[in-house]
N, C-alpha and C. Protein backbone atom coordinates (compact mmCIF):
# COMPACT_ATOMS: atom_id res chain seq x y z
N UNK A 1 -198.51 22.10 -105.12
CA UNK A 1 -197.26 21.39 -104.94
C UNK A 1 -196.65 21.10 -106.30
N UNK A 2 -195.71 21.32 -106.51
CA UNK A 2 -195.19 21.48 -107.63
C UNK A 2 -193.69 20.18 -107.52
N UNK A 3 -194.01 18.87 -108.68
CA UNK A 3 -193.37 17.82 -109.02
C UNK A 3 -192.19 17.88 -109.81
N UNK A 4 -190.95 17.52 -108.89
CA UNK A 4 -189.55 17.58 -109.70
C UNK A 4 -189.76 15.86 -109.96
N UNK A 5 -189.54 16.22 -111.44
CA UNK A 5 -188.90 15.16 -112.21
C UNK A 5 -187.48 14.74 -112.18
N UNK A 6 -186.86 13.26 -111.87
CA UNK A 6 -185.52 12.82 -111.67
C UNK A 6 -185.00 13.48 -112.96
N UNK A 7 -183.79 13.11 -112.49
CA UNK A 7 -182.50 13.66 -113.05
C UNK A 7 -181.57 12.94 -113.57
N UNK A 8 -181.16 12.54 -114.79
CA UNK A 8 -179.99 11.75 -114.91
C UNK A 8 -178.88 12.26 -115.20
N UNK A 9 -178.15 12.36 -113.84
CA UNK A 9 -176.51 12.69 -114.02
C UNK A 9 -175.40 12.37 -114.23
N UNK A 10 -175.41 12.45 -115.55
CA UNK A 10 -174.35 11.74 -116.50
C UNK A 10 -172.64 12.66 -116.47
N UNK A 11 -171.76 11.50 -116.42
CA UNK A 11 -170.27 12.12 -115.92
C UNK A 11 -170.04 11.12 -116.94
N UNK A 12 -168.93 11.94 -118.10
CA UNK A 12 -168.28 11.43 -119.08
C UNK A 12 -167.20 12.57 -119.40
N UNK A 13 -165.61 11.92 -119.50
CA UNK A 13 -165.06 13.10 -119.71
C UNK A 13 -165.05 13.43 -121.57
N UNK A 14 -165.48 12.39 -121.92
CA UNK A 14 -165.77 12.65 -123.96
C UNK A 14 -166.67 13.47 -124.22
N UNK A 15 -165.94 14.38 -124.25
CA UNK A 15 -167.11 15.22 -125.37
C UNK A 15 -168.32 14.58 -125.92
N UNK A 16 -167.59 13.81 -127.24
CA UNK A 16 -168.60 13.47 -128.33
C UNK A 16 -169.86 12.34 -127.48
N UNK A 17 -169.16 11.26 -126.69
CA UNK A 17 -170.00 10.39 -125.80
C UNK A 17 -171.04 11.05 -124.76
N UNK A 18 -170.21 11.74 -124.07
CA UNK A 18 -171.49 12.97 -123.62
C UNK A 18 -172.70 13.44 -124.37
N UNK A 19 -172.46 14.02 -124.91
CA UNK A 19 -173.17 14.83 -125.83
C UNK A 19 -174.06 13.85 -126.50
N UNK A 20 -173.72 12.63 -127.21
CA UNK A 20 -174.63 11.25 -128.14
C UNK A 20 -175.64 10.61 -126.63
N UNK A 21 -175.07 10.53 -125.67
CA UNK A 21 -175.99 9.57 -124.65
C UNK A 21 -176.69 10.93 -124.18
N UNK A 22 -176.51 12.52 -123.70
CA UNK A 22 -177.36 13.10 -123.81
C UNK A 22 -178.18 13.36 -124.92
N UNK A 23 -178.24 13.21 -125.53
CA UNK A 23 -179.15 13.68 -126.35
C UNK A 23 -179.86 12.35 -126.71
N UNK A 24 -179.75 11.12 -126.64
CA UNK A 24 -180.35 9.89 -126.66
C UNK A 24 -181.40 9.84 -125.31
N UNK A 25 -180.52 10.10 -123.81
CA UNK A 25 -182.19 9.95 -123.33
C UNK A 25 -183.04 11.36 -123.46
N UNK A 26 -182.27 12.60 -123.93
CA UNK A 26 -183.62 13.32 -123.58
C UNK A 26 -184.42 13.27 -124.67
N UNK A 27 -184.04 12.55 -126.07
CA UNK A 27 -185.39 12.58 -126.90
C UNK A 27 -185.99 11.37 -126.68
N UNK A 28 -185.91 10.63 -125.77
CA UNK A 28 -186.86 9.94 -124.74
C UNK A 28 -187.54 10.53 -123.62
N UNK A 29 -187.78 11.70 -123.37
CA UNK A 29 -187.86 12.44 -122.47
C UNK A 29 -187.94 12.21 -121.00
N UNK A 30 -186.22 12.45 -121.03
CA UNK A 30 -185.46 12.05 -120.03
C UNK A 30 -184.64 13.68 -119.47
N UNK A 31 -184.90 14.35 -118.29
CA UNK A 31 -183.89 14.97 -117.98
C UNK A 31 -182.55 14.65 -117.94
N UNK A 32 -181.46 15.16 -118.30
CA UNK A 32 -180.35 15.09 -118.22
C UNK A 32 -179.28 16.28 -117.78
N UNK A 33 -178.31 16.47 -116.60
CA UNK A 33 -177.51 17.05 -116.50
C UNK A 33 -176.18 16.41 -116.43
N UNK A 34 -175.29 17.11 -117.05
CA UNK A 34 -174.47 16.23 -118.12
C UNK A 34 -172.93 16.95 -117.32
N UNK A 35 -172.16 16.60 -117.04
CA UNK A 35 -170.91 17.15 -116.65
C UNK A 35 -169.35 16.44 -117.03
N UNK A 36 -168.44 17.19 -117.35
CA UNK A 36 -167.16 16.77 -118.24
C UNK A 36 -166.33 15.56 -116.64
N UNK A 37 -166.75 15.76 -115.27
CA UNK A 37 -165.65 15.10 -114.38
C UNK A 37 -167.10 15.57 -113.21
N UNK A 38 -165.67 14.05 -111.74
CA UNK A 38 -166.54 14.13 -110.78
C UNK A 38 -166.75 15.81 -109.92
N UNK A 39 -165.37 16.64 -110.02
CA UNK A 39 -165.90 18.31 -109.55
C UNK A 39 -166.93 18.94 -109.95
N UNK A 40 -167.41 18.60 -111.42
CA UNK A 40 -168.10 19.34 -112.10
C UNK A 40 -169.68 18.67 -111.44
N UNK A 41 -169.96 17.46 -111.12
CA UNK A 41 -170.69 16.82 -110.41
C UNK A 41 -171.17 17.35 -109.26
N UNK A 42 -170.07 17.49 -108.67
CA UNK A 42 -170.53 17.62 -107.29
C UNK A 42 -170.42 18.92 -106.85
N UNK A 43 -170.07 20.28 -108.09
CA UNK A 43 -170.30 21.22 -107.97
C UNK A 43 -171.72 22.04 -108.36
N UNK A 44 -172.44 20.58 -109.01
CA UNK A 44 -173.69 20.67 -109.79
C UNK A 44 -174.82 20.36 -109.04
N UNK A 45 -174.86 19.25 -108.02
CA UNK A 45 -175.63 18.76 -107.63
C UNK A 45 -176.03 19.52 -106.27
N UNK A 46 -177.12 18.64 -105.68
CA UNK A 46 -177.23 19.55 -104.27
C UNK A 46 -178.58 18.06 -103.57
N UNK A 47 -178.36 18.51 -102.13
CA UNK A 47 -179.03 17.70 -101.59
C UNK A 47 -180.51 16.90 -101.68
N UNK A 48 -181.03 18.15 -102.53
CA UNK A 48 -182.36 18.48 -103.09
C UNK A 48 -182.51 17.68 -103.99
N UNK A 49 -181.73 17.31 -105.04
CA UNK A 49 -181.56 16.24 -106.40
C UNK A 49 -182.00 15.09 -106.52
N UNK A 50 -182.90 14.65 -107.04
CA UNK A 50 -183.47 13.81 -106.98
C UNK A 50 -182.74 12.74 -108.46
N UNK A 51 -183.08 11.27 -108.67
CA UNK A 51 -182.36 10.89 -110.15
C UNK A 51 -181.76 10.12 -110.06
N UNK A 52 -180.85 9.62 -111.26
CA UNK A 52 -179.96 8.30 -111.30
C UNK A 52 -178.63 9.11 -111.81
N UNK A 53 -177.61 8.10 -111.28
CA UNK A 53 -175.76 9.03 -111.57
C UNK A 53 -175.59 7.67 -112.54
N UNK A 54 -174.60 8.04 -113.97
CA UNK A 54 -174.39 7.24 -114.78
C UNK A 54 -173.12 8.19 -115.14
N UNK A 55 -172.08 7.09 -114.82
CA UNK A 55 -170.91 7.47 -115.01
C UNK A 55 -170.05 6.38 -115.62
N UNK A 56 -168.60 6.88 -116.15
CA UNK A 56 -167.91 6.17 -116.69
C UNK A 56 -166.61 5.68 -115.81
N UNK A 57 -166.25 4.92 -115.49
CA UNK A 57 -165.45 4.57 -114.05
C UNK A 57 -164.32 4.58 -114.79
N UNK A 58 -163.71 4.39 -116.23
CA UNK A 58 -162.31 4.66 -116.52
C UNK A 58 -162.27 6.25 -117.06
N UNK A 59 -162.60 7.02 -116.58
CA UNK A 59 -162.61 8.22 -117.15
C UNK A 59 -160.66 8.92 -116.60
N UNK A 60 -160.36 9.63 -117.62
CA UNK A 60 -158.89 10.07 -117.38
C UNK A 60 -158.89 10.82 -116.32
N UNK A 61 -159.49 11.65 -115.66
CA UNK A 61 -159.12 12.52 -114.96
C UNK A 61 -159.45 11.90 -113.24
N UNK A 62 -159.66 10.82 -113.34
CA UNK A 62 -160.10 10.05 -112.19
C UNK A 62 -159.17 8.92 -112.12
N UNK A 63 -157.70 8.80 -112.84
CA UNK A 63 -157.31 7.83 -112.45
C UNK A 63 -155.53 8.19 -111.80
N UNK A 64 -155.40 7.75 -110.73
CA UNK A 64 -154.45 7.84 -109.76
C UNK A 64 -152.90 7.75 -110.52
């Protein structure tokens, strides 16, 4: 039986912020899948996914 390790799915539309909080938890060794918006999310994920969602709630492309 083979053990999936969680997932932290991080949604940030910043580049540079993306990229600094990925790379902060995985040299904690932390999986991370990292996506620019919520499409890119939910074109990523799947039922199977196990993990925590860490997102940014004022992100530009999410606001009305």
């Amino acid at each position: 039986m083979v053990t999936r390790r969680p997932t932290v799915h991080l949604v940030d539309d910043d580049d540079d912020i993306r990229e600094a909080v990925s790379l902060l938890l995985i040299t904690e060794g932390i999986t991370v899948r990292a996506y620019e918006d919520a499409a890119g999310l939910l074109q990523g994920v799947t039922p199977d996914d196990s993990g925590c969602l860490v997102l940014v709630c004022g992100c530009r492309t999410w606001m009305g």
